[in-house]
Protein backbone atom coordinates (compact mmCIF):
# COMPACT_ATOMS: atom_id res chain seq x y z
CA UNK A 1 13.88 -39.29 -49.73
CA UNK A 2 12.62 -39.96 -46.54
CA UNK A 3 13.19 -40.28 -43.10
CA UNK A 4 13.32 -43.98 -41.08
CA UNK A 5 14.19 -45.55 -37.84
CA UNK A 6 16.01 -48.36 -36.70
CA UNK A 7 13.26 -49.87 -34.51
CA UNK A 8 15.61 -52.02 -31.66
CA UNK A 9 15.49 -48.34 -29.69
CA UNK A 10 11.58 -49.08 -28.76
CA UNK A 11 12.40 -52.93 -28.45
CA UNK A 12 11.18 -52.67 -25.07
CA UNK A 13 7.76 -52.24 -26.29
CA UNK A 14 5.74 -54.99 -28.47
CA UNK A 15 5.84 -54.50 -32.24
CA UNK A 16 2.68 -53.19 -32.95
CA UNK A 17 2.57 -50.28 -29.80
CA UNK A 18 6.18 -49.70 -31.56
CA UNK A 19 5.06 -49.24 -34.74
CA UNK A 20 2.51 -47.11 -33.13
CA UNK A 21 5.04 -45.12 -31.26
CA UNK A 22 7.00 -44.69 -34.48
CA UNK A 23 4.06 -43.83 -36.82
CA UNK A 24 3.02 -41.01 -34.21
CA UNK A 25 6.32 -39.14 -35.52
CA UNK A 26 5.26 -38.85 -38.91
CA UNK A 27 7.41 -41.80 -40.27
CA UNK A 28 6.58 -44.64 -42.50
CA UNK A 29 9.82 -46.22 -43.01
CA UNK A 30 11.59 -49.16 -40.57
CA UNK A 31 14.48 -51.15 -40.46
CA UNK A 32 14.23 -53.96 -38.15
CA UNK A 33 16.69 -55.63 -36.49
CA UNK A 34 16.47 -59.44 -36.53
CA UNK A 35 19.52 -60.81 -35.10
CA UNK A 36 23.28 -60.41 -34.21
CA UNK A 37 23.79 -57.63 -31.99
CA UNK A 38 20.31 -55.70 -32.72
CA UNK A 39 18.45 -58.23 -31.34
CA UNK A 40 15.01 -59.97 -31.85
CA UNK A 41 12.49 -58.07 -29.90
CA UNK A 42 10.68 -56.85 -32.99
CA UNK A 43 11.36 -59.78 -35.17
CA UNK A 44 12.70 -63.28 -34.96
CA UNK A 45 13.20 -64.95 -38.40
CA UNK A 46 13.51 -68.44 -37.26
CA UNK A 47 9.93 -68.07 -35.85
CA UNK A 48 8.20 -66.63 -38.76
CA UNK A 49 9.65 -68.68 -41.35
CA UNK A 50 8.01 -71.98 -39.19
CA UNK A 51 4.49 -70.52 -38.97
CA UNK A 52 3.19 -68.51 -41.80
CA UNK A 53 0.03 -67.23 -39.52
CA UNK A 54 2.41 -65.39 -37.11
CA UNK A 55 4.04 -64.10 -40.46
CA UNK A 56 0.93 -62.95 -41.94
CA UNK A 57 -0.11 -61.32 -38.76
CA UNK A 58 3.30 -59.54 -38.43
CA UNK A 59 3.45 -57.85 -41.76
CA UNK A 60 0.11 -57.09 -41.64
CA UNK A 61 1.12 -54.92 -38.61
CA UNK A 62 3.03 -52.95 -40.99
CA UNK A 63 -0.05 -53.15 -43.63
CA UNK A 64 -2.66 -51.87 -41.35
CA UNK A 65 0.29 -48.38 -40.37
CA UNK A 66 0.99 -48.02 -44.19
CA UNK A 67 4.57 -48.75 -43.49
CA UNK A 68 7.29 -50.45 -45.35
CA UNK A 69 10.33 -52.12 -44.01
CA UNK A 70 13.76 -49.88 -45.48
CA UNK A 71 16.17 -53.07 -45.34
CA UNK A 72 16.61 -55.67 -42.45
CA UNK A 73 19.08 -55.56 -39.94
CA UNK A 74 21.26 -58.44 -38.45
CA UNK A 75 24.60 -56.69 -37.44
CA UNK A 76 27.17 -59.24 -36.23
CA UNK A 77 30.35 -61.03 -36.73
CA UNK A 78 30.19 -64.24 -38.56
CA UNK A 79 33.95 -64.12 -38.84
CA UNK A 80 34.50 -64.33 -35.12
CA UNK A 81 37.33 -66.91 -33.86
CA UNK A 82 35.16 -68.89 -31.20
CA UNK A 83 33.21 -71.45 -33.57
CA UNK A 84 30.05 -71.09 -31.37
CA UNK A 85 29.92 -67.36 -31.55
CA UNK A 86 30.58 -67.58 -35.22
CA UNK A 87 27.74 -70.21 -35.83
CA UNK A 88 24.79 -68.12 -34.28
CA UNK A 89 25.67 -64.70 -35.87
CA UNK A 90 25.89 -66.70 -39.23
CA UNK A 91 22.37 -68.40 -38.43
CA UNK A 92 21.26 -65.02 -37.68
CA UNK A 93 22.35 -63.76 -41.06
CA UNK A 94 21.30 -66.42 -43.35
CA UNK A 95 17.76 -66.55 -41.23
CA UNK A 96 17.51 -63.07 -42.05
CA UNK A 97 18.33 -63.41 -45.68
CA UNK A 98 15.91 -66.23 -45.89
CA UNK A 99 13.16 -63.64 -44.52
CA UNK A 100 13.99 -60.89 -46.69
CA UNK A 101 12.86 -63.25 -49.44
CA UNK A 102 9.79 -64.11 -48.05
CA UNK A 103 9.43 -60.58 -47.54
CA UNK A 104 10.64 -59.29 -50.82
CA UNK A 105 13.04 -56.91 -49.38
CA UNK A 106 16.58 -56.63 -51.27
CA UNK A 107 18.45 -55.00 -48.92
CA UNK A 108 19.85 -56.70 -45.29
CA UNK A 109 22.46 -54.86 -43.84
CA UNK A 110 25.37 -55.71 -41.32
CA UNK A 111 28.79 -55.84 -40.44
CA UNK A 112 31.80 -57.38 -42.41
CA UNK A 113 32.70 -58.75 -39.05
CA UNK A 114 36.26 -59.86 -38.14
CA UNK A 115 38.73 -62.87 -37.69
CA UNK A 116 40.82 -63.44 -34.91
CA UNK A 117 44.88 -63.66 -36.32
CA UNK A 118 45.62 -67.00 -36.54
CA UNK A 119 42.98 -70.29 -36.82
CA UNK A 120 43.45 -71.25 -32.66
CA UNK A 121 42.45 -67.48 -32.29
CA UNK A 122 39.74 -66.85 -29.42
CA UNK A 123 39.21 -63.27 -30.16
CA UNK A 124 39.42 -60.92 -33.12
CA UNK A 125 42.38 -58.73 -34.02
CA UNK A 126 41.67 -55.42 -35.57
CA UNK A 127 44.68 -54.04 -37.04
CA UNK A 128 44.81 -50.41 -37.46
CA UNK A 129 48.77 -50.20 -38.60
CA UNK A 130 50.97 -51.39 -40.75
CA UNK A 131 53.80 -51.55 -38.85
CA UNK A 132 55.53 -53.98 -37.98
CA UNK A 133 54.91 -55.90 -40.28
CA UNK A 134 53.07 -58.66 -38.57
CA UNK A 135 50.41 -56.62 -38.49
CA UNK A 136 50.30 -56.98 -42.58
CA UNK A 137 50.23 -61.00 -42.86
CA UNK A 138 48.09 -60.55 -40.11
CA UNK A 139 45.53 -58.60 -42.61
CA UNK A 140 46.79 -60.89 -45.58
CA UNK A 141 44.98 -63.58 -43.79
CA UNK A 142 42.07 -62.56 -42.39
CA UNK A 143 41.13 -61.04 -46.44
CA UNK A 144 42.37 -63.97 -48.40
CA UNK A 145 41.61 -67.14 -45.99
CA UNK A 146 38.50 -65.65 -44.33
CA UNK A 147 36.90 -62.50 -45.15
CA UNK A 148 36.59 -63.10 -48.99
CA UNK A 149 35.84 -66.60 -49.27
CA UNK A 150 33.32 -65.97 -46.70
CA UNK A 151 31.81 -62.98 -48.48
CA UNK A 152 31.79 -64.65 -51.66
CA UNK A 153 29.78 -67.99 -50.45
CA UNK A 154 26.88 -65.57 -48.32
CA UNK A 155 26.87 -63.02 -51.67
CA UNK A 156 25.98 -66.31 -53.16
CA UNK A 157 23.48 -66.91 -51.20
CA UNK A 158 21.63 -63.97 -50.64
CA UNK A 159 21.10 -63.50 -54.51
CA UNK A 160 20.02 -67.40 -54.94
CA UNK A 161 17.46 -65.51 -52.29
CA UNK A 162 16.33 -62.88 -53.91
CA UNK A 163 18.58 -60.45 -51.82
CA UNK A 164 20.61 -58.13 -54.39
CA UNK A 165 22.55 -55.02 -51.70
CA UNK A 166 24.35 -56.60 -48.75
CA UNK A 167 24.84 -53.15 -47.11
CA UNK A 168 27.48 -52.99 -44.52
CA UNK A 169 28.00 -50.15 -41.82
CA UNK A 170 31.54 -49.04 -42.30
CA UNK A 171 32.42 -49.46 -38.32
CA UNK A 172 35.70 -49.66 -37.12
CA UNK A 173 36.80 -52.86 -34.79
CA UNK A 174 35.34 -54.85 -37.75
CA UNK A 175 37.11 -55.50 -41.16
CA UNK A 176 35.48 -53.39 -43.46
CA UNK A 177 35.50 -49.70 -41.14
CA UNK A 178 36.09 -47.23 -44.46
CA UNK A 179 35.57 -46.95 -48.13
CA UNK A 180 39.06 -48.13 -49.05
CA UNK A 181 37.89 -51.35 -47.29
CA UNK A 182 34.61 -51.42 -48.39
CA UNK A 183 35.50 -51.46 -52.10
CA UNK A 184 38.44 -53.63 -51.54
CA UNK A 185 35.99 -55.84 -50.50
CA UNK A 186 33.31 -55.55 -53.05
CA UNK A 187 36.20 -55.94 -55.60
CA UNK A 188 36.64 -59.10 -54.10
CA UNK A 189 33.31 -60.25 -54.26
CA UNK A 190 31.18 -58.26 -56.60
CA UNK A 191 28.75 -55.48 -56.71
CA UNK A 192 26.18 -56.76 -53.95
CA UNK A 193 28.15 -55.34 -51.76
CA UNK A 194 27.62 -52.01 -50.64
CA UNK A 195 27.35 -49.67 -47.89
CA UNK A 196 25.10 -48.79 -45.07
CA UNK A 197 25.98 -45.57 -45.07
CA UNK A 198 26.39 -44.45 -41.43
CA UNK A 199 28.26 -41.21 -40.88
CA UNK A 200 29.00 -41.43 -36.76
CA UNK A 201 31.50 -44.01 -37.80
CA UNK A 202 33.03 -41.83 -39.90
CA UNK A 203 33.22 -38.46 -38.09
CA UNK A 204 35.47 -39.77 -35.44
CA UNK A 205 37.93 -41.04 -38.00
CA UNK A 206 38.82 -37.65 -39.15
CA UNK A 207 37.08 -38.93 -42.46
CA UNK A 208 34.17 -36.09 -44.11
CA UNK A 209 31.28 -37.74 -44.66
CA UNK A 210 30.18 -35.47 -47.58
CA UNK A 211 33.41 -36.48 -49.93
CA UNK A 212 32.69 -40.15 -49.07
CA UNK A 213 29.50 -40.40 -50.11
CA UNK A 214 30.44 -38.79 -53.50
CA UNK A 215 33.30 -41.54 -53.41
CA UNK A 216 31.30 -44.34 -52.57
CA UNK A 217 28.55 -43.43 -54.80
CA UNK A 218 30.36 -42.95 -58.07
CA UNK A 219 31.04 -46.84 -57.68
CA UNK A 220 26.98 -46.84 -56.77
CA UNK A 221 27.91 -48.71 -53.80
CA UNK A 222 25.77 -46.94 -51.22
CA UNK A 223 22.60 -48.79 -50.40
CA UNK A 224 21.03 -47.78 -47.35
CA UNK A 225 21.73 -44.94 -44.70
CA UNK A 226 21.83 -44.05 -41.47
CA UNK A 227 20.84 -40.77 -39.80
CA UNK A 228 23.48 -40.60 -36.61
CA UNK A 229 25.87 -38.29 -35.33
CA UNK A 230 29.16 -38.03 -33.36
CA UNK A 231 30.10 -34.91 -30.62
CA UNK A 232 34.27 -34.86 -31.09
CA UNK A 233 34.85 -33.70 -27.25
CA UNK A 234 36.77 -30.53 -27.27
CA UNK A 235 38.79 -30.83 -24.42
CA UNK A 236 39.85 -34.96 -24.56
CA UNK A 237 39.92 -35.27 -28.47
CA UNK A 238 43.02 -33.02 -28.53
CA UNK A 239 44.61 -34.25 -25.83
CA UNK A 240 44.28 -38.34 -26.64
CA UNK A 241 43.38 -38.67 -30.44
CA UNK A 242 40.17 -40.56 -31.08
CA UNK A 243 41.29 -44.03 -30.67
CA UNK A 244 38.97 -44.15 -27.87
CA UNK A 245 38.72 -47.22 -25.66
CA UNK A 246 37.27 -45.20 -22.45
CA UNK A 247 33.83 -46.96 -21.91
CA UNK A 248 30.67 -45.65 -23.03
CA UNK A 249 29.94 -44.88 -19.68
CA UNK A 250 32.21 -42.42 -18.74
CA UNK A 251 31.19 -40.15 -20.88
CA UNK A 252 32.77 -36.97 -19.69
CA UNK A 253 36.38 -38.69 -20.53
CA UNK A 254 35.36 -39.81 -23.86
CA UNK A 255 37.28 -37.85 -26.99
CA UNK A 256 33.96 -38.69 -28.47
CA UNK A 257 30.64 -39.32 -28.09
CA UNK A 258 27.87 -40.47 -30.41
CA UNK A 259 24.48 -38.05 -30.72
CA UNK A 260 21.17 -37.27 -32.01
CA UNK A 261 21.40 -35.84 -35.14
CA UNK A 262 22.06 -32.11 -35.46
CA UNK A 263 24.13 -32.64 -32.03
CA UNK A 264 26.91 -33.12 -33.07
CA UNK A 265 27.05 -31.37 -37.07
CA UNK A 266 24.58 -28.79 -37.65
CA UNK A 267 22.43 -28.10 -40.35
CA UNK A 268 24.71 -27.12 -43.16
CA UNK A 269 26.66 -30.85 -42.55
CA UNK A 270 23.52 -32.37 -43.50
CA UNK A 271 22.16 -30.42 -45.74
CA UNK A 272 25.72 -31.15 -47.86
CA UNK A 273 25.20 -34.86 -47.14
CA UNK A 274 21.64 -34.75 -48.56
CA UNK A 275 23.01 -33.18 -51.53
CA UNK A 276 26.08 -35.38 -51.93
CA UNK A 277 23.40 -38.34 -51.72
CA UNK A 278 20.72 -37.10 -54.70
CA UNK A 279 23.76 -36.07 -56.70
CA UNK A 280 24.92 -39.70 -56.33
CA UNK A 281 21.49 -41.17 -57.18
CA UNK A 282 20.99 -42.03 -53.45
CA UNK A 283 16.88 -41.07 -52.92
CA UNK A 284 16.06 -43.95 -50.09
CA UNK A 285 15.80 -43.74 -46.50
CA UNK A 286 17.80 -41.91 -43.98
CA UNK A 287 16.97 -44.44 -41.34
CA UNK A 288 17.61 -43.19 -37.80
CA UNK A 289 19.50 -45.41 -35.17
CA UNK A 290 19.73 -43.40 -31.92
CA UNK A 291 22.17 -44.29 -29.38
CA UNK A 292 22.68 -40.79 -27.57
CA UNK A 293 23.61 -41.31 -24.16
CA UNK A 294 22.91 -37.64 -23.33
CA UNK A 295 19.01 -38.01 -24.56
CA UNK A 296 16.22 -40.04 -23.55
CA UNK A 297 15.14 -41.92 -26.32
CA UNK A 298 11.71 -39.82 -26.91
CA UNK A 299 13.45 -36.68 -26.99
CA UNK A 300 16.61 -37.69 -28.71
CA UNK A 301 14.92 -40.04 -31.37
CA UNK A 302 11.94 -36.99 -31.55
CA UNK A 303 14.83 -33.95 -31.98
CA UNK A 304 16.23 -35.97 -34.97
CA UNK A 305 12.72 -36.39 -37.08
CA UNK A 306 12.35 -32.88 -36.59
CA UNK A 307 15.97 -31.55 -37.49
CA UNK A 308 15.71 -34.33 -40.88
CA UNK A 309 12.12 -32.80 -41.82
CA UNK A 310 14.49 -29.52 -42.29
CA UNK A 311 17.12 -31.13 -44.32
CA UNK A 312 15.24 -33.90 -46.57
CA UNK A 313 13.99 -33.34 -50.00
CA UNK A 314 10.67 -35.49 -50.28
CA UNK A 315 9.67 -34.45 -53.96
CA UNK A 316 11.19 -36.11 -56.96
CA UNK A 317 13.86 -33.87 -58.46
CA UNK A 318 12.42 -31.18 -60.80
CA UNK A 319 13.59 -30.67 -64.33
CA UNK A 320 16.26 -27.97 -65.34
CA UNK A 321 13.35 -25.79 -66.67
CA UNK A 322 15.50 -22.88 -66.50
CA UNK A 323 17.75 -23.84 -69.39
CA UNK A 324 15.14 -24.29 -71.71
């Protein structure tokens, strides 16, 4: 196992000082983001797909580090209602696919994204109840006239590519939030599609990370992972629930807050998620994406590499010698 980052939090710097930035911790292991809501800094697919210098010299950034690229990253929502907003996540995603193949990398992960309620829709409609009813045809139709077919086309796709785990982060506002929907949807559409396995979104749900790995897992659908945390506020969380829609900003009214790692669970959290992962089969990257608004981003991305290095098992996993 070992431990990764999520490279759009040093997008301000050029790819190569990144990389430098990043290597300087110890790590060998990136996901880049290259498109949708991540961003291009590091990496814009529709660039090095047209010019296969630039390509050569950007992997051979990577080359010259000894570092590998964990999965790419192009996070959006494909699904959403306004056509135009639709088209350029979806560009972003096949763009990405298309340089995972030149790149030989199976795994691109992402959101499920989702559809607004009805096809003259301008935004999307997240339904979290299922009452009244409405709210049920309202899911009926985004899963049967939008969400699968889509799925099932860029599934498609992506494996005519080369690209075998579509991994998507379980986040809620977006169709696919938990692992009921994420194997409702991979019954759908078939065993590509997995989960990026990202605990913050989880915490705040009330759901335990630890059981949902072993969940997710025993239906191998866990393909990639990332190392974040969530603070449940003490004070607001019991008084308002977690169905937060208090800005990021204001963080002292928040009911929750997302941290560094080890800020908001300590050790013993991880060290059962670790365990739940290897007992799964799960022995890839825990792939840090920091987005701690208490932290600057050298200390809070630095505090997590060194709280991981106590909870990751590097070495293969030894033989039961002592029941011989």
């Amino acid at each position: 196992m070992k431990i990764g980052v999520l490279t759009v939090l040093y997008g301000q710097l050029p790819f190569a000082e990144a990389l430098d930035k990043i290597k300087s911790y110890g790590l060998e292991a990136v996901e880049i983001g290259c498109g949708g809501f991540p961003g291009k800094a590091h990496c814009d697919p529709e660039v090095l797909l047209a010019d296969e210098a630039k390509l050569k010299d950007w992997k051979k950034a990577l080359e010259d580090r000894g570092m590998f690229i964990s999965c790419l990253s192009a996070h959006g929502n494909p699904l959403h209602p306004q056509k135009e907003i639709a088209e350029q996540f979806h560009k972003d995603w096949r763009n990405a696919i298309l340089l995972a193949e030149k790149l030989g990398v199976e795994i691109v992960t992402g959101f499920s994204g989702c559809p607004g309620d009805h096809e003259g829709a301008k935004y999307p409609n997240w339904v979290t109840c299922a009452w009244p009813t409405d709210f049920l045809k309202i899911l009926e139709w985004q899963w049967e006239e939008k969400l699968i077919p889509y799925w099932q086309e860029e599934s498609k796709f992506a494996a005519d590519h080369g690209v075998t785990k579509i991994a998507f982060e379980m986040h809620p506002g977006f169709s696919v939030y938990n692992p009921y929907t994420l194997l409702k949807l991979r019954e759908a559409v078939g065993p590509s599609i997995g989960a990026n396995f990202d605990p913050s979104h989880l915490f705040w749900q009330g759901i335990d990370p630890v059981k949902a790995i072993r969940y997710l897992g025993e239906n191998d659908a866990i393909f990639h992972f990332h190392a974040k945390d969530t603070a449940i506020d003490a004070w607001n969380s019991p008084v308002n629930g977690n169905l937060d829609t208090i800005p990021y900003t204001e963080l002292s009214k928040r009911s929750w807050l997302f941290r560094t790692v080890g800020y908001g669970h300590g050790y013993q959290v991880w060290k059962d998620m670790v365990s739940a992962l290897r007992l799964v089969g799960y022995d890839y990257v825990l792939s840090i994406e920091h987005e701690d608004a208490l932290a600057s981003i050298d200390e809070g991305f630095g505090k997590a590499v060194e709280f991981l290095k106590e909870v990751v098992m590097e070495e293969s996993l030894a033989e039961a010698w002592w029941v011989d």
